[in-house]
PDB file of N, CA and C in Angstrom:
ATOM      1  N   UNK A   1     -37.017  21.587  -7.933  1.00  0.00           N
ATOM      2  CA  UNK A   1     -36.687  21.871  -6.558  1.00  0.00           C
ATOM      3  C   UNK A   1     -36.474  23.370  -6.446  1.00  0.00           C
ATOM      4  N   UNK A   2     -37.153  23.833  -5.491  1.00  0.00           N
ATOM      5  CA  UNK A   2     -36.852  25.394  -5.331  1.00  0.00           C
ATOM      6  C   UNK A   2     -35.362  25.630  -5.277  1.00  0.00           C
ATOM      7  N   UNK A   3     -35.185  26.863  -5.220  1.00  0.00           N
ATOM      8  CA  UNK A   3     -33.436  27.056  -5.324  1.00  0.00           C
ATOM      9  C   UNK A   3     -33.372  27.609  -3.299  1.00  0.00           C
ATOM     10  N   UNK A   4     -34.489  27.697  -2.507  1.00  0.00           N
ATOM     11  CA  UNK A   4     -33.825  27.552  -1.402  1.00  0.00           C
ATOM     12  C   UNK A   4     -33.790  26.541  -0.571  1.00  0.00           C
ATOM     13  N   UNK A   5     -34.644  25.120  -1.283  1.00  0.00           N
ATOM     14  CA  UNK A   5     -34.604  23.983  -0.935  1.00  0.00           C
ATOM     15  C   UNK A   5     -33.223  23.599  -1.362  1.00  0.00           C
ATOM     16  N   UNK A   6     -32.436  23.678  -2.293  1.00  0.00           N
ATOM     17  CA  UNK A   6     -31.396  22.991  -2.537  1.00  0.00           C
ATOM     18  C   UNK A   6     -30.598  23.775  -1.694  1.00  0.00           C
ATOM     19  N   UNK A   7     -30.127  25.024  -1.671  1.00  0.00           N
ATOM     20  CA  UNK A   7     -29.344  25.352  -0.366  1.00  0.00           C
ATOM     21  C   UNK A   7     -29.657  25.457   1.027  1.00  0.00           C
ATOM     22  N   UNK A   8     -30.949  24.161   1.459  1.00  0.00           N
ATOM     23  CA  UNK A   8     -30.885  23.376   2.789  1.00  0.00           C
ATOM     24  C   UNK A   8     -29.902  22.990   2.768  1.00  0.00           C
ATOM     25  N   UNK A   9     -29.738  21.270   1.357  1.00  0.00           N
ATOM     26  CA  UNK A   9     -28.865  20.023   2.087  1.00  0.00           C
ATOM     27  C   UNK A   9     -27.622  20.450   0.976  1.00  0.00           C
ATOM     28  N   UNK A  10     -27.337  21.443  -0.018  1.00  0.00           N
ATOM     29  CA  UNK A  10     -25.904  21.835  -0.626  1.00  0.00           C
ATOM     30  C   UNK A  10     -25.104  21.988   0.667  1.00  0.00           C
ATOM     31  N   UNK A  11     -24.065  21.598   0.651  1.00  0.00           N
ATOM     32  CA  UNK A  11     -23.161  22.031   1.363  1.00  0.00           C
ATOM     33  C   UNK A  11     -22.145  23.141   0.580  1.00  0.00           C
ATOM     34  N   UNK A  12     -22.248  23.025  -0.467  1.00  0.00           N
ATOM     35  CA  UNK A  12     -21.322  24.584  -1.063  1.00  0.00           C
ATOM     36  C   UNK A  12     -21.209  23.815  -2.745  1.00  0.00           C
ATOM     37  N   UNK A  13     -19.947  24.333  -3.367  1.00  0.00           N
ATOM     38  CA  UNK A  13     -19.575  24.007  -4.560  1.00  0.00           C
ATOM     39  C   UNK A  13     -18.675  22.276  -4.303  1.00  0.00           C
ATOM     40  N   UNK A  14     -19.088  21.818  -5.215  1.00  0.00           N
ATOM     41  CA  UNK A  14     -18.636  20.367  -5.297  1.00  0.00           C
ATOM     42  C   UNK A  14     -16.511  20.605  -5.088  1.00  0.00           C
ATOM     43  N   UNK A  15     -15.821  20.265  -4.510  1.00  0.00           N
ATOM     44  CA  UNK A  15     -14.130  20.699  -4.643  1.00  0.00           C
ATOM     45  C   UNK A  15     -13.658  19.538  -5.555  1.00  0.00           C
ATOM     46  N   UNK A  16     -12.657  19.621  -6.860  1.00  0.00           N
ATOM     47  CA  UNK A  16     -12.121  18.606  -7.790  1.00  0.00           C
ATOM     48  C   UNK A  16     -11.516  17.807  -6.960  1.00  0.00           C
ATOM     49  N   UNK A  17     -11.236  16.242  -7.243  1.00  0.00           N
ATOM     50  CA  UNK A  17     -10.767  15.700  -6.851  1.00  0.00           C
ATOM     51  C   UNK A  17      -9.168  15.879  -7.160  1.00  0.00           C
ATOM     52  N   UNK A  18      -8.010  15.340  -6.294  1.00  0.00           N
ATOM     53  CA  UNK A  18      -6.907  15.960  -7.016  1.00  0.00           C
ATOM     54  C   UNK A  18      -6.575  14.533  -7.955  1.00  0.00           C
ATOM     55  N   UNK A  19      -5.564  14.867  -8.984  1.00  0.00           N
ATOM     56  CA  UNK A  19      -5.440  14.061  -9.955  1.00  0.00           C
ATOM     57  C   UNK A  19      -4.680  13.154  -9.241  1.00  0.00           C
ATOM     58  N   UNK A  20      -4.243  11.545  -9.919  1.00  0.00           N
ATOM     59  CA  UNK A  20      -3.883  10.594  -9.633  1.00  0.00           C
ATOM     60  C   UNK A  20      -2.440  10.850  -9.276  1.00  0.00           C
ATOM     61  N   UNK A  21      -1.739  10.134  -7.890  1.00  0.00           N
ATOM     62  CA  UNK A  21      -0.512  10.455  -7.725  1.00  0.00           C
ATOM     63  C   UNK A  21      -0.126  11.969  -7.759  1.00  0.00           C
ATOM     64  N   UNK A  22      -1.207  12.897  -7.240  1.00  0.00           N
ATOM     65  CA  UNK A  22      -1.151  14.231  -6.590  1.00  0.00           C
ATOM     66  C   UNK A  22      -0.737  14.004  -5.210  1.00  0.00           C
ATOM     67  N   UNK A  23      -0.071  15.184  -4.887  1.00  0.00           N
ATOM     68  CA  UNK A  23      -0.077  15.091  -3.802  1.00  0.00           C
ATOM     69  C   UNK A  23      -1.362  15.324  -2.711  1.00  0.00           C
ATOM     70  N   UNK A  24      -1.563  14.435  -1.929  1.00  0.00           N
ATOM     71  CA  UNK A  24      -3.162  14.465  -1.088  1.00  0.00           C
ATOM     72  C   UNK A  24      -2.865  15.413   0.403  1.00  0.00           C
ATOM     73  N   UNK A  25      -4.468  15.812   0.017  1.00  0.00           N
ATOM     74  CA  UNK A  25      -4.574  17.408   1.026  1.00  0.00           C
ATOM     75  C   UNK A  25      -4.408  16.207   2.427  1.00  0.00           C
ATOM     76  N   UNK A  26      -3.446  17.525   3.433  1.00  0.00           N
ATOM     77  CA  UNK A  26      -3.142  16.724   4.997  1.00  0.00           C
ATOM     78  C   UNK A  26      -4.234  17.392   5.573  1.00  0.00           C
ATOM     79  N   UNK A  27      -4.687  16.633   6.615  1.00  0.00           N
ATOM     80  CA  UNK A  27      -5.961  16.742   7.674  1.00  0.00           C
ATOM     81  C   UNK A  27      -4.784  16.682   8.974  1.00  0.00           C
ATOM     82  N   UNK A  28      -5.631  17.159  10.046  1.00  0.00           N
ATOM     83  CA  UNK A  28      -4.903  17.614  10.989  1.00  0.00           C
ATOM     84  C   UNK A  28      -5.947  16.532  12.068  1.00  0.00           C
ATOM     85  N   UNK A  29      -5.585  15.575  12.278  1.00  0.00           N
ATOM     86  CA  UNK A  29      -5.928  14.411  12.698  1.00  0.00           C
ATOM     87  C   UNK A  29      -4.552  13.759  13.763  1.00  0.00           C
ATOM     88  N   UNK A  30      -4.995  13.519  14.935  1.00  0.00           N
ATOM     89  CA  UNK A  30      -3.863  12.931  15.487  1.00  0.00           C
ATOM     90  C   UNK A  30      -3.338  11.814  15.530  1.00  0.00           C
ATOM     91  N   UNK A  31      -1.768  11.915  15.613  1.00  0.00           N
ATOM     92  CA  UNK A  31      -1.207  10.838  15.241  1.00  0.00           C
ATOM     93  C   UNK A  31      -0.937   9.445  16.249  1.00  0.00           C
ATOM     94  N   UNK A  32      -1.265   8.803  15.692  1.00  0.00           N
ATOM     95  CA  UNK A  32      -1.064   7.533  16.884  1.00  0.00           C
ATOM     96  C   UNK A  32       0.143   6.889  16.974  1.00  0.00           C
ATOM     97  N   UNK A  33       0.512   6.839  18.358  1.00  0.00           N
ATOM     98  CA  UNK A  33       1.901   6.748  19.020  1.00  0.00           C
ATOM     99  C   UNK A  33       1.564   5.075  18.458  1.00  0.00           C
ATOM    100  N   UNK A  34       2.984   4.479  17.795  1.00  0.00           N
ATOM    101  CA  UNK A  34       2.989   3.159  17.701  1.00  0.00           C
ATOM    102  C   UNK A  34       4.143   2.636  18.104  1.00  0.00           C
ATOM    103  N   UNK A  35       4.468   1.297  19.048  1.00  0.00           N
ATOM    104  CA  UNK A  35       5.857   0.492  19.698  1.00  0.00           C
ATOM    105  C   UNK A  35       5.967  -0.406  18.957  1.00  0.00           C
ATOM    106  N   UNK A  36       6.962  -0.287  18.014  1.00  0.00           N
ATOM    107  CA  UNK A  36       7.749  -1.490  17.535  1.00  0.00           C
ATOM    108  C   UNK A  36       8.490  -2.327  18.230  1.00  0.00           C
ATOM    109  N   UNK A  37       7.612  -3.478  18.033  1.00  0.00           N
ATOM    110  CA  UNK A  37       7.845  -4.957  18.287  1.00  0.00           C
ATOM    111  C   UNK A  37       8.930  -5.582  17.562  1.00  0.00           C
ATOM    112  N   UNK A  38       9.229  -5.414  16.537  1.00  0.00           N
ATOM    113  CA  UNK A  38      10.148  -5.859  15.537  1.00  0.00           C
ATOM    114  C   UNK A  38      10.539  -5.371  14.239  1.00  0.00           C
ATOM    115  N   UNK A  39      11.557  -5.012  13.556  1.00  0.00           N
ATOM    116  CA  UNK A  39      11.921  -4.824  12.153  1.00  0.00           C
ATOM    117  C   UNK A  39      13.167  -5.448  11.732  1.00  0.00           C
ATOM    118  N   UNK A  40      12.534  -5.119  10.324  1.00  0.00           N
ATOM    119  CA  UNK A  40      13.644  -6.029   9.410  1.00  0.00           C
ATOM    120  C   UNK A  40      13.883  -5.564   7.987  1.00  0.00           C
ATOM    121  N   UNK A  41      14.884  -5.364   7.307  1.00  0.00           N
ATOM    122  CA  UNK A  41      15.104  -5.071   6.287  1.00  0.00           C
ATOM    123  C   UNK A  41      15.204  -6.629   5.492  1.00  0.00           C
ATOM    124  N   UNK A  42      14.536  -6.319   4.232  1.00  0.00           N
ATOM    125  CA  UNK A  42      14.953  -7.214   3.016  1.00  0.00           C
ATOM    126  C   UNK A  42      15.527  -6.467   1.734  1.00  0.00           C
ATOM    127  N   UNK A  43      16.808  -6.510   0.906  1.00  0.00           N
ATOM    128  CA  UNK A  43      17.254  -5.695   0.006  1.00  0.00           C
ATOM    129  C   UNK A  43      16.715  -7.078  -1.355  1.00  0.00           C
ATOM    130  N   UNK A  44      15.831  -6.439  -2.303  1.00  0.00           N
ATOM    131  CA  UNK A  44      16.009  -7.137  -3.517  1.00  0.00           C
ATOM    132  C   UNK A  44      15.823  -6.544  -4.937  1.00  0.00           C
ATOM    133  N   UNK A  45      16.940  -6.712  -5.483  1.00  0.00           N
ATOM    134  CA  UNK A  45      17.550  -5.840  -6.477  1.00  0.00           C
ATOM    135  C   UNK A  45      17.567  -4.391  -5.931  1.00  0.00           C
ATOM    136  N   UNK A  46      16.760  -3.631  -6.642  1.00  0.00           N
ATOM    137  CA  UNK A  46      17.107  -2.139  -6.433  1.00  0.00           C
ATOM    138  C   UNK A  46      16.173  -1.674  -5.401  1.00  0.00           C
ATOM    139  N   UNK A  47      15.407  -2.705  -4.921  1.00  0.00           N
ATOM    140  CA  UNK A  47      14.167  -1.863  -3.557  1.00  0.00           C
ATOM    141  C   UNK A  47      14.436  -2.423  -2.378  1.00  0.00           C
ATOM    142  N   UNK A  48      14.304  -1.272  -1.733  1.00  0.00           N
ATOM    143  CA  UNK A  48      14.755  -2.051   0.285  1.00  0.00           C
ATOM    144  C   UNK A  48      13.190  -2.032   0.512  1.00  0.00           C
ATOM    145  N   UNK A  49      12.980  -3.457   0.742  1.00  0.00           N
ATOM    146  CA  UNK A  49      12.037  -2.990   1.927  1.00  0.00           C
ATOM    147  C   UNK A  49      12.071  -3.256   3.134  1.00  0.00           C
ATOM    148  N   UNK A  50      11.434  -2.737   4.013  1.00  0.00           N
ATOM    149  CA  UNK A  50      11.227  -2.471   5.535  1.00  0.00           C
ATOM    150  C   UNK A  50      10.223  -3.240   6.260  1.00  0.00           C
ATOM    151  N   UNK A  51      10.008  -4.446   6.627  1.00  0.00           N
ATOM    152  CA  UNK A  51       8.796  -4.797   7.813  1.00  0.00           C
ATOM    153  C   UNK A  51       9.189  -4.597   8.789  1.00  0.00           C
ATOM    154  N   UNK A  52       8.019  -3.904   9.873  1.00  0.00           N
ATOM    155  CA  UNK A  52       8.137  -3.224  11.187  1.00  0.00           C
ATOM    156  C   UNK A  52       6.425  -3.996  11.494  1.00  0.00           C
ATOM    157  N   UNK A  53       6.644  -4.509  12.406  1.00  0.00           N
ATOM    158  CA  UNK A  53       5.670  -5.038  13.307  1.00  0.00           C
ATOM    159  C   UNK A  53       5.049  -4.478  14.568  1.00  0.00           C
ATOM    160  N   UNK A  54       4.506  -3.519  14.606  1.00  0.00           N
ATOM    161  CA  UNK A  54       4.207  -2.654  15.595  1.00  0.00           C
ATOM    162  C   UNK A  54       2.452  -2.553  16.375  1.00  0.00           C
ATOM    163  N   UNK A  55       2.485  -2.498  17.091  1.00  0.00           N
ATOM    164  CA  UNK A  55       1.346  -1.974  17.983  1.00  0.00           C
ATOM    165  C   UNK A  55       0.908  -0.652  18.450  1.00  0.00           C
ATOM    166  N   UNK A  56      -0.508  -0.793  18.697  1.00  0.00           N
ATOM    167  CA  UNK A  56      -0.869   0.749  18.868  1.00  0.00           C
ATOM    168  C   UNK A  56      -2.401  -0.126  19.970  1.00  0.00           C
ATOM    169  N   UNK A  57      -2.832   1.920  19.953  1.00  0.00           N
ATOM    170  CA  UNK A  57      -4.397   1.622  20.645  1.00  0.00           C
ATOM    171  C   UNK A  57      -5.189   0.654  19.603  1.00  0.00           C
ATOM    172  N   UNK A  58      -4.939   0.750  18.458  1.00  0.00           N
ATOM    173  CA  UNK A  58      -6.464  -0.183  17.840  1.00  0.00           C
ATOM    174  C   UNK A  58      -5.677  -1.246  17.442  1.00  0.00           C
ATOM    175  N   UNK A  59      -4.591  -1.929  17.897  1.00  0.00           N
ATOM    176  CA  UNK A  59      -4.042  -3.079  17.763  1.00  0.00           C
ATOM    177  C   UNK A  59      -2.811  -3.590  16.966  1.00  0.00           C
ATOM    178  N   UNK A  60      -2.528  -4.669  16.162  1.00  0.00           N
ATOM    179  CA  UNK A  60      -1.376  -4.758  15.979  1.00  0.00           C
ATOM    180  C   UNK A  60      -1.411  -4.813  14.721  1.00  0.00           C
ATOM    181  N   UNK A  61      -0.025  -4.498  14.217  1.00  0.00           N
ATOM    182  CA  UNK A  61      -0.253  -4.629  12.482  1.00  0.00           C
ATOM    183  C   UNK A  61       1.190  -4.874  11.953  1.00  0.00           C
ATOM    184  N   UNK A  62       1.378  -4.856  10.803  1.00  0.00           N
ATOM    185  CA  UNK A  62       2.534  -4.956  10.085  1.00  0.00           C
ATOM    186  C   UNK A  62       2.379  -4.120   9.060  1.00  0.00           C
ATOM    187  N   UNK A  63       3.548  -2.939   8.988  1.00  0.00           N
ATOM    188  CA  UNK A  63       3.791  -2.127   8.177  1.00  0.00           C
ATOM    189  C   UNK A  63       4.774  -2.500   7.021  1.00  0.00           C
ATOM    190  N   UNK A  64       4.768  -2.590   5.665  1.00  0.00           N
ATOM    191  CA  UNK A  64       5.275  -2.828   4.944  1.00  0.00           C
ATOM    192  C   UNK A  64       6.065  -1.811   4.354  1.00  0.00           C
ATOM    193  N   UNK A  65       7.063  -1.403   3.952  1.00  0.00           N
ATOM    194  CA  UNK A  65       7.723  -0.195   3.190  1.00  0.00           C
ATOM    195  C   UNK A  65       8.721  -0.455   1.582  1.00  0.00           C
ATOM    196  N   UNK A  66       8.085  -0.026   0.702  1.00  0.00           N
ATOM    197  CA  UNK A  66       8.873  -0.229  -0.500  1.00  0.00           C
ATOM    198  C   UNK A  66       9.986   0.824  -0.455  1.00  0.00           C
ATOM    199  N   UNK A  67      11.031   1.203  -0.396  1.00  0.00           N
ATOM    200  CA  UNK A  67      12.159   2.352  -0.833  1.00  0.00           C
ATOM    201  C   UNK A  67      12.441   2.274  -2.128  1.00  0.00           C
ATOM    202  N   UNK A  68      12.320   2.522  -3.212  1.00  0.00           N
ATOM    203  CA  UNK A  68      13.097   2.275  -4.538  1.00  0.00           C
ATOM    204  C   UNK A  68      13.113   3.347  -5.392  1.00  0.00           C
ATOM    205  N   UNK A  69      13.639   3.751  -5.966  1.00  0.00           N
ATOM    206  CA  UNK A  69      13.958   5.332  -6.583  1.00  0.00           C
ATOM    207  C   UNK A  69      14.013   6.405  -6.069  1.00  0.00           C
ATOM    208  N   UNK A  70      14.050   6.400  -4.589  1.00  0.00           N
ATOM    209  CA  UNK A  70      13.691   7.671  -3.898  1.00  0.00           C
ATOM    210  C   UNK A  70      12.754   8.122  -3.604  1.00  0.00           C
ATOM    211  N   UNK A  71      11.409   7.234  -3.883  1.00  0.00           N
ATOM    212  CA  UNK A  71      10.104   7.303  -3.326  1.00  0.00           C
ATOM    213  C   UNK A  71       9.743   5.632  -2.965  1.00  0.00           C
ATOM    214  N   UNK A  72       9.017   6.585  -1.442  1.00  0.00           N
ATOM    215  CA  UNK A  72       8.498   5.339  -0.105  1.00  0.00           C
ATOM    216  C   UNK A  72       7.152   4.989  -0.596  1.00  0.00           C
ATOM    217  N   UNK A  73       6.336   3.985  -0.549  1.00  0.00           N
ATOM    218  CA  UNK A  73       5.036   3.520  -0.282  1.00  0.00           C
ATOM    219  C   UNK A  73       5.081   2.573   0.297  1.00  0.00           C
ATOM    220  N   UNK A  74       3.539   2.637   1.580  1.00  0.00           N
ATOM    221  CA  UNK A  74       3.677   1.150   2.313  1.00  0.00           C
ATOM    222  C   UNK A  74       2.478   0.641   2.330  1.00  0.00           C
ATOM    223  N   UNK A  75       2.312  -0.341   2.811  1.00  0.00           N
ATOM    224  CA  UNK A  75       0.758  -1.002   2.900  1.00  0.00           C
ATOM    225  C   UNK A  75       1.164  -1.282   4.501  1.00  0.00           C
ATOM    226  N   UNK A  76      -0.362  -1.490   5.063  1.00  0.00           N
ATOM    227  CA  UNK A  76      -0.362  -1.927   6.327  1.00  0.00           C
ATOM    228  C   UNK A  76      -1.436  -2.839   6.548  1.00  0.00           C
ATOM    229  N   UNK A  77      -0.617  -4.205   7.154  1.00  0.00           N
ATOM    230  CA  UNK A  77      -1.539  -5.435   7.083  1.00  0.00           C
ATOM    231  C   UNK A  77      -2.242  -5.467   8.954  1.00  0.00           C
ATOM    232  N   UNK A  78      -3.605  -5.668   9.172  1.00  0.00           N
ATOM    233  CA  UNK A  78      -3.624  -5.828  10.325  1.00  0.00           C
ATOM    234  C   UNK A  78      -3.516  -7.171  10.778  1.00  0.00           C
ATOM    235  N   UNK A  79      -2.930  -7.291  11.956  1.00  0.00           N
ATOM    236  CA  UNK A  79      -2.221  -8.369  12.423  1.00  0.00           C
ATOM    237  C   UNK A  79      -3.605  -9.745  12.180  1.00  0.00           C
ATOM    238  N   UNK A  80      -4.777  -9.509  12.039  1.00  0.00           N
ATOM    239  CA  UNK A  80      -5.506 -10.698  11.839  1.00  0.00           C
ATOM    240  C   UNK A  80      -5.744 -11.280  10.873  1.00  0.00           C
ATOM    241  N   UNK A  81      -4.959 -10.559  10.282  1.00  0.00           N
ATOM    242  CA  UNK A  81      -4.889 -11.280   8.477  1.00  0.00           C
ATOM    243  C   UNK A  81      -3.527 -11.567   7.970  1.00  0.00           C
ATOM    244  N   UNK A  82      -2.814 -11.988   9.128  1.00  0.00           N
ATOM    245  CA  UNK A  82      -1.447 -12.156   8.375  1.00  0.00           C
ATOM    246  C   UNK A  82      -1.262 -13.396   8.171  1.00  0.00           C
ATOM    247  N   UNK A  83      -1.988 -14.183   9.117  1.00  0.00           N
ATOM    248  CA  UNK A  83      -2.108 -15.495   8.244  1.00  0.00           C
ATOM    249  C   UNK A  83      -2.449 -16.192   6.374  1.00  0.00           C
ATOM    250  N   UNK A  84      -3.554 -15.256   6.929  1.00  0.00           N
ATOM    251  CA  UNK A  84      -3.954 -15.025   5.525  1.00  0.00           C
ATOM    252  C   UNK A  84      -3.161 -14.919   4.479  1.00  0.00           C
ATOM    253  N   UNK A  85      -2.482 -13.618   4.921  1.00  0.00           N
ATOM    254  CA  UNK A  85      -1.666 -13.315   3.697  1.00  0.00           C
ATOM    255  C   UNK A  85      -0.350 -13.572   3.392  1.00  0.00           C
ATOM    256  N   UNK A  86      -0.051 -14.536   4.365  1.00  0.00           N
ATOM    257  CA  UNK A  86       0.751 -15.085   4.323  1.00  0.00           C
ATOM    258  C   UNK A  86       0.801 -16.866   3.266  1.00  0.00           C
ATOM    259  N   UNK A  87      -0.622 -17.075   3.668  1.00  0.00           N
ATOM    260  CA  UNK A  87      -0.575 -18.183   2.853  1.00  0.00           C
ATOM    261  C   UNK A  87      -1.110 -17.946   1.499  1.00  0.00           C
ATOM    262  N   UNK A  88      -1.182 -16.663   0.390  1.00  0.00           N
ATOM    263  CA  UNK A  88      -1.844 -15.971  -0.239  1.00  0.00           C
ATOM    264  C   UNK A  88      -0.128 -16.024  -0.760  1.00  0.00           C
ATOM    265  N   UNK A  89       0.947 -15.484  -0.015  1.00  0.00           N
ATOM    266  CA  UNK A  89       1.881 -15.089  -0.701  1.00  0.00           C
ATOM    267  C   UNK A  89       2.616 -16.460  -0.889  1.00  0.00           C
ATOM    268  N   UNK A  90       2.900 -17.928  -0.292  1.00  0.00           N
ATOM    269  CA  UNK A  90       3.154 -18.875  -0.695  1.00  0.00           C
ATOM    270  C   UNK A  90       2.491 -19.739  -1.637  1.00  0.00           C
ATOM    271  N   UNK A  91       1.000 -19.225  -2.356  1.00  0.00           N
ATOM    272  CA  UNK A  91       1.117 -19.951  -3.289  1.00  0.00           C
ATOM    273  C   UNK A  91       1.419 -18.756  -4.693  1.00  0.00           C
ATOM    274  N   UNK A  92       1.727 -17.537  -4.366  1.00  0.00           N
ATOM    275  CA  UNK A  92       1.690 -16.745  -5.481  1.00  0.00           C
ATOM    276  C   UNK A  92       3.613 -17.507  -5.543  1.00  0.00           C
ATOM    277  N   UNK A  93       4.354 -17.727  -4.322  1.00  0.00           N
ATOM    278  CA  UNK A  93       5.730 -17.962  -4.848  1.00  0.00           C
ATOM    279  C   UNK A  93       5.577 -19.139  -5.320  1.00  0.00           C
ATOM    280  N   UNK A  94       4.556 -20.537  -5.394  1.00  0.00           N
ATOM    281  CA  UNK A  94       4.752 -21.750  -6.056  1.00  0.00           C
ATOM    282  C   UNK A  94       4.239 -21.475  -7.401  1.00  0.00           C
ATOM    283  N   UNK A  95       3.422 -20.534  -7.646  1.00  0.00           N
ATOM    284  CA  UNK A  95       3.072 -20.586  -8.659  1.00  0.00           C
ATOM    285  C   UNK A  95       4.328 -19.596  -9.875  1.00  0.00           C
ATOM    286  N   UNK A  96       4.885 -18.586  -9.053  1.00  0.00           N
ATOM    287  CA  UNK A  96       6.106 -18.011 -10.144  1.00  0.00           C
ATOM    288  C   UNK A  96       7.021 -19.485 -10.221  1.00  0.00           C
ATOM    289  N   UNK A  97       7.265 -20.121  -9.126  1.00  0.00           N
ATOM    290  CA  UNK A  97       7.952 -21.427  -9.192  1.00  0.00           C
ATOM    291  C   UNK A  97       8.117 -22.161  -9.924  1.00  0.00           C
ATOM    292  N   UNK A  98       6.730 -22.426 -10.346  1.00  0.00           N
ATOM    293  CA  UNK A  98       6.160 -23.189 -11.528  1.00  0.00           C
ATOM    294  C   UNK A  98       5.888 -23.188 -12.949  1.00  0.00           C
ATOM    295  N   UNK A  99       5.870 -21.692 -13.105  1.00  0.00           N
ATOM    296  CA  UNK A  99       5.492 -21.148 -14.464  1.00  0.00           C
ATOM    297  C   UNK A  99       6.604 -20.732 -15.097  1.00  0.00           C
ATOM    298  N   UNK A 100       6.856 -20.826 -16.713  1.00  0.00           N
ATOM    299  CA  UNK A 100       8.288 -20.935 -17.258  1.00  0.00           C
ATOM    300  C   UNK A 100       8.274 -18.985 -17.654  1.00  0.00           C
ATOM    301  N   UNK A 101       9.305 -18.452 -16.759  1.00  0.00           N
ATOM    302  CA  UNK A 101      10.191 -17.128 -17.133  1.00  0.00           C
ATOM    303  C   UNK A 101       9.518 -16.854 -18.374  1.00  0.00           C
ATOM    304  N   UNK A 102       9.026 -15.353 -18.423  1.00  0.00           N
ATOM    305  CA  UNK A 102       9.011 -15.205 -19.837  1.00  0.00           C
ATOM    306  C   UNK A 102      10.051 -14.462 -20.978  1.00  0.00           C
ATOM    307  N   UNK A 103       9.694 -14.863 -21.787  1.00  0.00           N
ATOM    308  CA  UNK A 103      11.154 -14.391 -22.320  1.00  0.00           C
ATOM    309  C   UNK A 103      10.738 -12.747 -22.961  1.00  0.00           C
ATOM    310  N   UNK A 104      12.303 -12.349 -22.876  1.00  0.00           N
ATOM    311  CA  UNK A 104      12.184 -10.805 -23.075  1.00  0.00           C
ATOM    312  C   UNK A 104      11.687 -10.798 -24.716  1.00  0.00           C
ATOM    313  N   UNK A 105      11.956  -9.896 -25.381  1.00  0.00           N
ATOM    314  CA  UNK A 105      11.760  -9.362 -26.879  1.00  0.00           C
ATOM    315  C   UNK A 105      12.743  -9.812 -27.435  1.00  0.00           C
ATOM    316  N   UNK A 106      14.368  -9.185 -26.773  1.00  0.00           N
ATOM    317  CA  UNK A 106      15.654  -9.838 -27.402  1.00  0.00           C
ATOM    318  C   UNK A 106      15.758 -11.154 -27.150  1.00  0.00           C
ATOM    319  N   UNK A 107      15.274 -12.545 -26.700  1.00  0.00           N
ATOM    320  CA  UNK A 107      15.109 -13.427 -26.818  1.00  0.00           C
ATOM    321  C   UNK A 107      14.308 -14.171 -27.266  1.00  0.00           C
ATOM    322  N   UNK A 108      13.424 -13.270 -27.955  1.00  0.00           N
ATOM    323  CA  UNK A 108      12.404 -14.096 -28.757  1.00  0.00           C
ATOM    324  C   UNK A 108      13.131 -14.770 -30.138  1.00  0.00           C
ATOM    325  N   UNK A 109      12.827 -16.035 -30.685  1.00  0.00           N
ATOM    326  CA  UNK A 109      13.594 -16.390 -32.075  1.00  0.00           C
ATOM    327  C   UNK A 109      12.736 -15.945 -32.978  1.00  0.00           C
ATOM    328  N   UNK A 110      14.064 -15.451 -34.025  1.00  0.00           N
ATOM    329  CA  UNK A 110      13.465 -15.033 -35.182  1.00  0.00           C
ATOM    330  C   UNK A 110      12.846 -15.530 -35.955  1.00  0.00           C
ATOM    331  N   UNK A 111      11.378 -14.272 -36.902  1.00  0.00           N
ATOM    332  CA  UNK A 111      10.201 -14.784 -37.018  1.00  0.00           C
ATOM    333  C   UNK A 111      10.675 -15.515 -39.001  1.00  0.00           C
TER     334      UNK A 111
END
């Protein structure tokens, strides 16, 4: 390929991706006003989390929030799959239900 054919469709030097759990470059993108419909805290053991049920222009969703060590992450379910994942998360609780605790290291019997 000629070298001024490739700087047609180059757009410049390739930029690194940033490493895992970097902090990610902010875009200046506007933010969408959202009305909460509902929230609720659940505390278990050492993590709060937060569901907030809220609406916007592209519809409704459920925001999830982990708090635990002093760092937040959330997932956001859109409201047409909460069925879904709702019945996704009752058989993941029959199945911890069902399956016997495993035991730590200090409870293993000696070999």
């Amino acid at each position: 390929m000629a070298d001024q054919e490739w700087h047609q469709w180059h757009s410049g030097p390739r930029q690194p991706r940033p490493a895992y759990g970097a902090p990610q470059p902010q875009y200046d993108r506007p933010r969408i006003q959202d009305d909460t419909l509902k929230e609720t805290e659940v505390q278990v053991e050492r993590k709060l989390f937060l569901l907030s049920l809220r609406d916007n222009t592209r519809g409704r969703i459920l925001r999830i929030t982990e708090d635990g060590g002093g760092r937040r992450n959330s997932i956001i379910i859109p409201s047409t799959g909460l069925k879904e994942f709702l019945q996704v998360l009752k058989e993941m609780v029959k199945a911890s239900d069902q399956l016997p605790p495993k035991l730590s290291p200090s409870d293993q019997p000696p070999a």
